[in-house]
C-alpha atoms as a PDB file:
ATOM      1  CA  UNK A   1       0.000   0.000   0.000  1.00  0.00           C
ATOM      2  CA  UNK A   2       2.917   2.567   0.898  1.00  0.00           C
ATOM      3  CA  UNK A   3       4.537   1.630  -2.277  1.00  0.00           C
ATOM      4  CA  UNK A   4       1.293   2.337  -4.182  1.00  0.00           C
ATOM      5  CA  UNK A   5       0.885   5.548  -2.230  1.00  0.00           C
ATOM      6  CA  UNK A   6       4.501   6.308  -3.291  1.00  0.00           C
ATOM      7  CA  UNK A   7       4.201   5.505  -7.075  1.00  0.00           C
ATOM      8  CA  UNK A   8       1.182   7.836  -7.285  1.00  0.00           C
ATOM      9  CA  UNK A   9       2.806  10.642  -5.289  1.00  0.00           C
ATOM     10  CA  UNK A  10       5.757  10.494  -7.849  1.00  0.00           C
ATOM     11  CA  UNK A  11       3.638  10.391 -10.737  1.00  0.00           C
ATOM     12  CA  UNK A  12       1.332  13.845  -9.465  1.00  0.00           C
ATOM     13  CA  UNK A  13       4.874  15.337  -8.864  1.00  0.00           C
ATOM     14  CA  UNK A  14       5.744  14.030 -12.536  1.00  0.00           C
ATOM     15  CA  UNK A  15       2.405  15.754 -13.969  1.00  0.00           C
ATOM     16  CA  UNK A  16       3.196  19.105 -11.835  1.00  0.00           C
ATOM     17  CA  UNK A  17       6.325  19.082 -13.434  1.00  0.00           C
ATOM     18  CA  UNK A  18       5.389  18.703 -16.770  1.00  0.00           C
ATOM     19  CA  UNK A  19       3.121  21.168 -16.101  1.00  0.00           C
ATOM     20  CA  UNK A  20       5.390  23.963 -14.728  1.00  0.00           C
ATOM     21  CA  UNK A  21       7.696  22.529 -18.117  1.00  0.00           C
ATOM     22  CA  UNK A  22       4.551  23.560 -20.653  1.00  0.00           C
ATOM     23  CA  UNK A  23       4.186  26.955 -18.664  1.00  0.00           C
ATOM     24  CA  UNK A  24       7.815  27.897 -19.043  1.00  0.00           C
ATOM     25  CA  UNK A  25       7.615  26.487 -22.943  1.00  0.00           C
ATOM     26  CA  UNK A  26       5.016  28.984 -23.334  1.00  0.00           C
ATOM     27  CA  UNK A  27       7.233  31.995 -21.803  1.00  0.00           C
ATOM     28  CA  UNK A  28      10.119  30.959 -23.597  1.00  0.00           C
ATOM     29  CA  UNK A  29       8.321  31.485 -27.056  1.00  0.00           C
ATOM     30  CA  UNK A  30       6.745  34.441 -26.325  1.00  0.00           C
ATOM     31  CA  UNK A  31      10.107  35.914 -25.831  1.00  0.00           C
ATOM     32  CA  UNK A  32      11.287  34.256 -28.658  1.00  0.00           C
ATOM     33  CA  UNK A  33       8.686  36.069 -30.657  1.00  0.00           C
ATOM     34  CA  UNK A  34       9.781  38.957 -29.646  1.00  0.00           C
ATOM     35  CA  UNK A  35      13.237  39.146 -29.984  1.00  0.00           C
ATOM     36  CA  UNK A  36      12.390  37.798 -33.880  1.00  0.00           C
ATOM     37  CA  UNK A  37      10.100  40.748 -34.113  1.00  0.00           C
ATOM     38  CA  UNK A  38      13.014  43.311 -33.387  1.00  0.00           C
ATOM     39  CA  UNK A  39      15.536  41.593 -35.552  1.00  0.00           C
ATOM     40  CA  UNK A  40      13.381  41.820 -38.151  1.00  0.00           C
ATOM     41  CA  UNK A  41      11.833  45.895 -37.408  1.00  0.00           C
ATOM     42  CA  UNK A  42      16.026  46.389 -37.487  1.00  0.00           C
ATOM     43  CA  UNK A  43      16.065  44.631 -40.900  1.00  0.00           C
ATOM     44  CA  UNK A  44      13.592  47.813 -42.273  1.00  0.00           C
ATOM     45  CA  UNK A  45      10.837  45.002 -41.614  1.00  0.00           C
ATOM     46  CA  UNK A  46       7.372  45.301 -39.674  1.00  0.00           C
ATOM     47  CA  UNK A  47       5.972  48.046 -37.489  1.00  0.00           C
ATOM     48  CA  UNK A  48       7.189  46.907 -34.132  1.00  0.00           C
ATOM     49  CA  UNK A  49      10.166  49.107 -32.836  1.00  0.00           C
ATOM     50  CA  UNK A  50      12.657  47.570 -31.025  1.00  0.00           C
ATOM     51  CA  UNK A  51      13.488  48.191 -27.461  1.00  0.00           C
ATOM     52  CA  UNK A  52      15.967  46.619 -25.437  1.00  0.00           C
ATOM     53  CA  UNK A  53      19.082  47.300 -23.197  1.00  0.00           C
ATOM     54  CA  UNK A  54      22.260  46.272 -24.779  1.00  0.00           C
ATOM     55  CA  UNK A  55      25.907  45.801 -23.367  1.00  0.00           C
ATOM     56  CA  UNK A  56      28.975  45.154 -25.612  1.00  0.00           C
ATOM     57  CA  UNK A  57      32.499  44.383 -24.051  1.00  0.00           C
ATOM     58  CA  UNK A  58      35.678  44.947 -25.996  1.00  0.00           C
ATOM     59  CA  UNK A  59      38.658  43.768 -25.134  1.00  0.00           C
ATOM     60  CA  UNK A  60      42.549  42.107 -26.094  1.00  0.00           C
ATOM     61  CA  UNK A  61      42.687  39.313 -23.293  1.00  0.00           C
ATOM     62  CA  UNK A  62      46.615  38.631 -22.564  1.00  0.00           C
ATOM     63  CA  UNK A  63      46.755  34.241 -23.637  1.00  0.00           C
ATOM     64  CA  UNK A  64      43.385  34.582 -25.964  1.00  0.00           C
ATOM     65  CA  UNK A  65      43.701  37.976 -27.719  1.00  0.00           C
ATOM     66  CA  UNK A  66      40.194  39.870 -28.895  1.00  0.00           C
ATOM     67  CA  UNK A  67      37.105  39.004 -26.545  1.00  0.00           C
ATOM     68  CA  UNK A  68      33.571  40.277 -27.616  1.00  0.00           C
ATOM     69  CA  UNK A  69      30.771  39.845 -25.109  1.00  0.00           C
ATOM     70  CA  UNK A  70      27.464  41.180 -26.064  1.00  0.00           C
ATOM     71  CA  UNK A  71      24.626  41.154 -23.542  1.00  0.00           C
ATOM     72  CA  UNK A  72      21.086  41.839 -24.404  1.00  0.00           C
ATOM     73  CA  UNK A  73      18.297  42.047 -22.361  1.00  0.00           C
ATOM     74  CA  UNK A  74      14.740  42.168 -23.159  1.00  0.00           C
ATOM     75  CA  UNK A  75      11.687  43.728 -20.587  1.00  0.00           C
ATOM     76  CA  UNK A  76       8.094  43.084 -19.766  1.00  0.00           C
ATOM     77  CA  UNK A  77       6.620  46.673 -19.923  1.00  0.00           C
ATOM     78  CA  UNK A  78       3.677  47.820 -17.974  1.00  0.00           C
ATOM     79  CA  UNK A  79       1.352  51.487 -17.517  1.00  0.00           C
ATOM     80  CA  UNK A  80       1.644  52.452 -13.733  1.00  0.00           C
ATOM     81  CA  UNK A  81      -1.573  52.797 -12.553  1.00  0.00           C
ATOM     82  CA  UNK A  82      -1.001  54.407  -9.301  1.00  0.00           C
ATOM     83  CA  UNK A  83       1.115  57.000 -11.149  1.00  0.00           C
ATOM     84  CA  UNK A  84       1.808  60.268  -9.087  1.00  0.00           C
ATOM     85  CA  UNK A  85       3.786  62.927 -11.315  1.00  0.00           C
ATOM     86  CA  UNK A  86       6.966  62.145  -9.218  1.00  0.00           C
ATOM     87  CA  UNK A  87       6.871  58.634 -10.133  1.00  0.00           C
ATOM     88  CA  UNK A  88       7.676  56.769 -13.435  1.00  0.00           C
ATOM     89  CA  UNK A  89       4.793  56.317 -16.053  1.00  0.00           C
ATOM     90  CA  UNK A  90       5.482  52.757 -16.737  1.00  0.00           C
ATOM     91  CA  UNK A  91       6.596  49.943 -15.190  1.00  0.00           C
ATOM     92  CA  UNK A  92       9.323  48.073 -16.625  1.00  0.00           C
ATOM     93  CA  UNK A  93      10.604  44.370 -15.659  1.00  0.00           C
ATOM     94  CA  UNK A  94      13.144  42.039 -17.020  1.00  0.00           C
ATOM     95  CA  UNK A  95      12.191  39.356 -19.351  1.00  0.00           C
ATOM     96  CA  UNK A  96      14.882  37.386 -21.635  1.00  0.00           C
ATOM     97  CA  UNK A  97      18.936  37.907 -21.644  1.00  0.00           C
ATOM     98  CA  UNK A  98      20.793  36.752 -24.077  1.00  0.00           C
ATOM     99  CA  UNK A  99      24.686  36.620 -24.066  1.00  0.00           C
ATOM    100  CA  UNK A 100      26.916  35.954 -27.126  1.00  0.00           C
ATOM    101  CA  UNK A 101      30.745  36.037 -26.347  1.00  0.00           C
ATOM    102  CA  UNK A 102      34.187  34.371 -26.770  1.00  0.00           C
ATOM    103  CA  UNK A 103      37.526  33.339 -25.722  1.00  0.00           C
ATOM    104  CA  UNK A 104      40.022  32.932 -28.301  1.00  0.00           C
ATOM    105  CA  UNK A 105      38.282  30.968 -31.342  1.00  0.00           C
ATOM    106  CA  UNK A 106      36.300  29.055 -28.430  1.00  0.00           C
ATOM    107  CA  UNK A 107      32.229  30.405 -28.431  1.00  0.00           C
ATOM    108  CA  UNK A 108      29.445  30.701 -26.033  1.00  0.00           C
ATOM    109  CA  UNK A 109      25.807  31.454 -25.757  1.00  0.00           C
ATOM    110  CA  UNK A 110      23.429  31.651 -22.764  1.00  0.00           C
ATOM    111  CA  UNK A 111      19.921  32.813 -22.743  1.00  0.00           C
ATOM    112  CA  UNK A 112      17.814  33.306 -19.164  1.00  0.00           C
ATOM    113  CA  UNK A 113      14.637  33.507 -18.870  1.00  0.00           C
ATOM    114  CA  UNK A 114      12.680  35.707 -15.852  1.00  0.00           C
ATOM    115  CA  UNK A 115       8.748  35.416 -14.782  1.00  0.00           C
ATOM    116  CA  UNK A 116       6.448  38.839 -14.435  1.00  0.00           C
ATOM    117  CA  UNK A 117       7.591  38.939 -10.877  1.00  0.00           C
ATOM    118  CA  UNK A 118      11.224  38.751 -11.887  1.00  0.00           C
ATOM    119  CA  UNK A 119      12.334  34.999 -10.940  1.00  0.00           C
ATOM    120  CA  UNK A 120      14.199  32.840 -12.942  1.00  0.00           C
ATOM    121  CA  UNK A 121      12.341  30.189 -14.855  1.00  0.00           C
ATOM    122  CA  UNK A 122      15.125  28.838 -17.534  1.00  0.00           C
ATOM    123  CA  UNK A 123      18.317  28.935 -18.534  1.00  0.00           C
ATOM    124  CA  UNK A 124      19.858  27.666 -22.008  1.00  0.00           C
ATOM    125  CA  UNK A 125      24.218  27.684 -22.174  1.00  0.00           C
ATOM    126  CA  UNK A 126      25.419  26.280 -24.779  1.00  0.00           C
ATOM    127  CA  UNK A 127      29.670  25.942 -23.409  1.00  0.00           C
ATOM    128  CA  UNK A 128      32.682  25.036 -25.407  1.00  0.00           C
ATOM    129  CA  UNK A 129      34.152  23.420 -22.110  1.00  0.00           C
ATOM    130  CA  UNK A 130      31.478  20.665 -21.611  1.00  0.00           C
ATOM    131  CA  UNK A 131      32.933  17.580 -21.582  1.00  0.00           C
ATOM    132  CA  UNK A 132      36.043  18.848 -23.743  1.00  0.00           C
ATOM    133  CA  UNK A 133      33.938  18.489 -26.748  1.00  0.00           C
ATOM    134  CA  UNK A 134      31.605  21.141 -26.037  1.00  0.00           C
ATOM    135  CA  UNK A 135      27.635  20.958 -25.027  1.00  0.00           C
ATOM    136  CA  UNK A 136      24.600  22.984 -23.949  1.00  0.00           C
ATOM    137  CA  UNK A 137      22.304  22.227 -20.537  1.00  0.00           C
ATOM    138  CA  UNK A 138      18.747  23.417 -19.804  1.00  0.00           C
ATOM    139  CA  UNK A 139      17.954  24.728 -16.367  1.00  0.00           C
ATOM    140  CA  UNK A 140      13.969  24.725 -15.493  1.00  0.00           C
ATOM    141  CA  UNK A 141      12.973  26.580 -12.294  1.00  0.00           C
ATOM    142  CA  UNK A 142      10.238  27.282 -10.182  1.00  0.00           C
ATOM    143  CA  UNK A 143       9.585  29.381  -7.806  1.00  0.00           C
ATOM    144  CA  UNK A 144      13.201  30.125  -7.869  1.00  0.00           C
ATOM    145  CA  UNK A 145      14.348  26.855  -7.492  1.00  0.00           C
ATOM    146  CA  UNK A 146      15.407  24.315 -10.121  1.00  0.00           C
ATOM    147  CA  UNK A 147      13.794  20.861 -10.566  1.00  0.00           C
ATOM    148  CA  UNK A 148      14.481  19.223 -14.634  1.00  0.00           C
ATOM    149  CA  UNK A 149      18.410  19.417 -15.550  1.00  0.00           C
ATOM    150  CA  UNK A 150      18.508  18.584 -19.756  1.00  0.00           C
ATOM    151  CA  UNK A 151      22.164  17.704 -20.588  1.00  0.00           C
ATOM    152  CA  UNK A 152      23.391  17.172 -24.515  1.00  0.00           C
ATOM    153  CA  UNK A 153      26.843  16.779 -25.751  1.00  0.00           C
ATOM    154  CA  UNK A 154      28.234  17.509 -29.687  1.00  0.00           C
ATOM    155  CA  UNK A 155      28.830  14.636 -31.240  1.00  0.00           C
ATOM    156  CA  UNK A 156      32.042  15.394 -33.814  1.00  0.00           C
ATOM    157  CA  UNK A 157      31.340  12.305 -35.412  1.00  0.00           C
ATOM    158  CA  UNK A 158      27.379  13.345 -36.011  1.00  0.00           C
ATOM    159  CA  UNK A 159      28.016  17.270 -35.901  1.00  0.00           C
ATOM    160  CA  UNK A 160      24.616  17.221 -33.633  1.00  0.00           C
ATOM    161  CA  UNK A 161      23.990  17.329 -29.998  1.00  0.00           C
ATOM    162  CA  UNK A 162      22.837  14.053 -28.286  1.00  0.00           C
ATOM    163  CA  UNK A 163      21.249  14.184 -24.694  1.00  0.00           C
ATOM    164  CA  UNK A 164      23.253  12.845 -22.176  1.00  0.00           C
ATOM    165  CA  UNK A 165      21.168  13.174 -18.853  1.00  0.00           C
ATOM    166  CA  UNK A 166      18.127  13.795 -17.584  1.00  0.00           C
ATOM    167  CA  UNK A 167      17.095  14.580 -14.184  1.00  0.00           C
ATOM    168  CA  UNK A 168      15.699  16.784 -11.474  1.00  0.00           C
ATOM    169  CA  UNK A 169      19.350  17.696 -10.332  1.00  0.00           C
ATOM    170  CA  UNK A 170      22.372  19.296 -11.556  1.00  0.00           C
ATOM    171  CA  UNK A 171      24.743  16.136 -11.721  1.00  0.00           C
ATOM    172  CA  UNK A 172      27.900  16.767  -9.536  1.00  0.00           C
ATOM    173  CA  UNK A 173      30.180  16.994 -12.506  1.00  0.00           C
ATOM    174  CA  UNK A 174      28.608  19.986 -13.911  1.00  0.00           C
ATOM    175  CA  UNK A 175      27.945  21.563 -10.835  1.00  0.00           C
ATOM    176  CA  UNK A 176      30.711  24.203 -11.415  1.00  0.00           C
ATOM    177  CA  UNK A 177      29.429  25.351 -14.498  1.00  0.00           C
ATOM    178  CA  UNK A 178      25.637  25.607 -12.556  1.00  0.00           C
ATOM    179  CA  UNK A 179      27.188  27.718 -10.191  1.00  0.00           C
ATOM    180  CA  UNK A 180      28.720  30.117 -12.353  1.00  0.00           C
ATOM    181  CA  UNK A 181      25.210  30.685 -14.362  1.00  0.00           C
ATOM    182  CA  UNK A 182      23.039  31.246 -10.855  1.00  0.00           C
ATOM    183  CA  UNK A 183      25.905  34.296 -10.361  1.00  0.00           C
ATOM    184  CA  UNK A 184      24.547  35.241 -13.836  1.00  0.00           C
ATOM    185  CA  UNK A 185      20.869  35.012 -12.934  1.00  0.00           C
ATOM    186  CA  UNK A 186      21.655  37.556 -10.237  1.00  0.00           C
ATOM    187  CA  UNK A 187      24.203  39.733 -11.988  1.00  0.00           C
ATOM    188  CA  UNK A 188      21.936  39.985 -15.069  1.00  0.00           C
ATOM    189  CA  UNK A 189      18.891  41.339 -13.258  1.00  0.00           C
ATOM    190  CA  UNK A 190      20.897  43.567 -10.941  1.00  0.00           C
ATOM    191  CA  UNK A 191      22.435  44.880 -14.690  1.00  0.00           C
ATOM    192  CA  UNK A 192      18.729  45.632 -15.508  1.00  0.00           C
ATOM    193  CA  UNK A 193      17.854  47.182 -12.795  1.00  0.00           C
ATOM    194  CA  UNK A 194      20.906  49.679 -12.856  1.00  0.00           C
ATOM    195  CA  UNK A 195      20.474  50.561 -16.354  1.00  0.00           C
ATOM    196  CA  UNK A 196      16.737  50.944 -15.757  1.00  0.00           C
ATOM    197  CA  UNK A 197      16.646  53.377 -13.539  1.00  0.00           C
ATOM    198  CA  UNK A 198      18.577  55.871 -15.662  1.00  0.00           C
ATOM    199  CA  UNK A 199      16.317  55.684 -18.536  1.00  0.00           C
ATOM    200  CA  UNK A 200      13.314  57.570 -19.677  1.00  0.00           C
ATOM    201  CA  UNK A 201       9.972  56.273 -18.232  1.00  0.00           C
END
């Protein structure tokens, strides 16, 4: 009977997860819609105008030579009700990030994804260290807290990535790597944030 009890509890916590999965699915291509909407309103295309707050590092690393890191972060954008005229008109609340950048002829590319109250819900890296041969990981979260790890590692022989694990977990080989993106989750919004509040509202 305990068994029983246990096999259902893990498949309503299976469902729930799928769930939460489908939810963040649905974020993820709504911000995906949008940042193809603004590539193509740059390309003279469409009526939508972009807006978005953009970083771009330059530099000559000593050991790796020219590094190019180019942040780019995307908002949710709301009317303030309650405005007073000493207060901002609108509301504005970080969304997507993506990050293109380099070391030596070795590239990278991370996206994170935030809720309407301004948690994490995913991050995509894709990281020319993984494994030696390179490989991207998908982070799910919810409330804040992650609970479906999606490992895949290039295959040179295929040229395509093939998923290596699966799990609720970050396996304790990759932790290091996990680490360094929950800095970014943090760093990114706090980014935001500063830049925010020194633009027009």
């Amino acid at each position: 009977m305990i068994l029983g009890m246990l096999l259902a509890l893990a498949g309503m916590l299976s469902v729930a997860a799928q769930d939460a999965v489908n939810v963040i699915r649905k974020h993820y291509a709504e911000a995906q819609q949008k940042v193809a909407e603004y590539d193509k309103a740059e390309k003279g295309e469409g009526d939508v105008f972009p807006q978005y707050y953009e970083v771009n590092i330059v530099q000559n690393l000593p050991g790796t030579g020219p590094h190019h890191k180019r942040v780019r972060m995307y908002y949710y954008e709301y009317d303030n009700e309650d405005w007073q005229p000493d207060e901002p008109m609108l509301t504005r609340s970080l969304q997507f990030v993506t990050v293109k950048y380099n070391y030596a002829a070795r590239e990278f590319y991370e996206e994170y994804l935030y809720d309407e109250k301004g948690q994490i819900e995913f991050v995509y890296y894709r990281d020319a260290d993984i494994d030696d041969v390179g490989g991207e990981c998908r982070l799910y979260y919810k409330n804040g807290k992650l609970f479906r790890v999606l490992v895949s590692i290039f295959n040179p022989e295929t040229e395509t990535y093939e998923q290596k694990y699966s799990g609720a977990t970050m396996p304790e080989k990759y932790e290091v790597l996990h680490e360094g993106r929950l800095y970014n989750i943090k760093k990114y919004k706090t980014l935001f944030d500063e830049l925010d509040i020194d633009t027009f509202h």
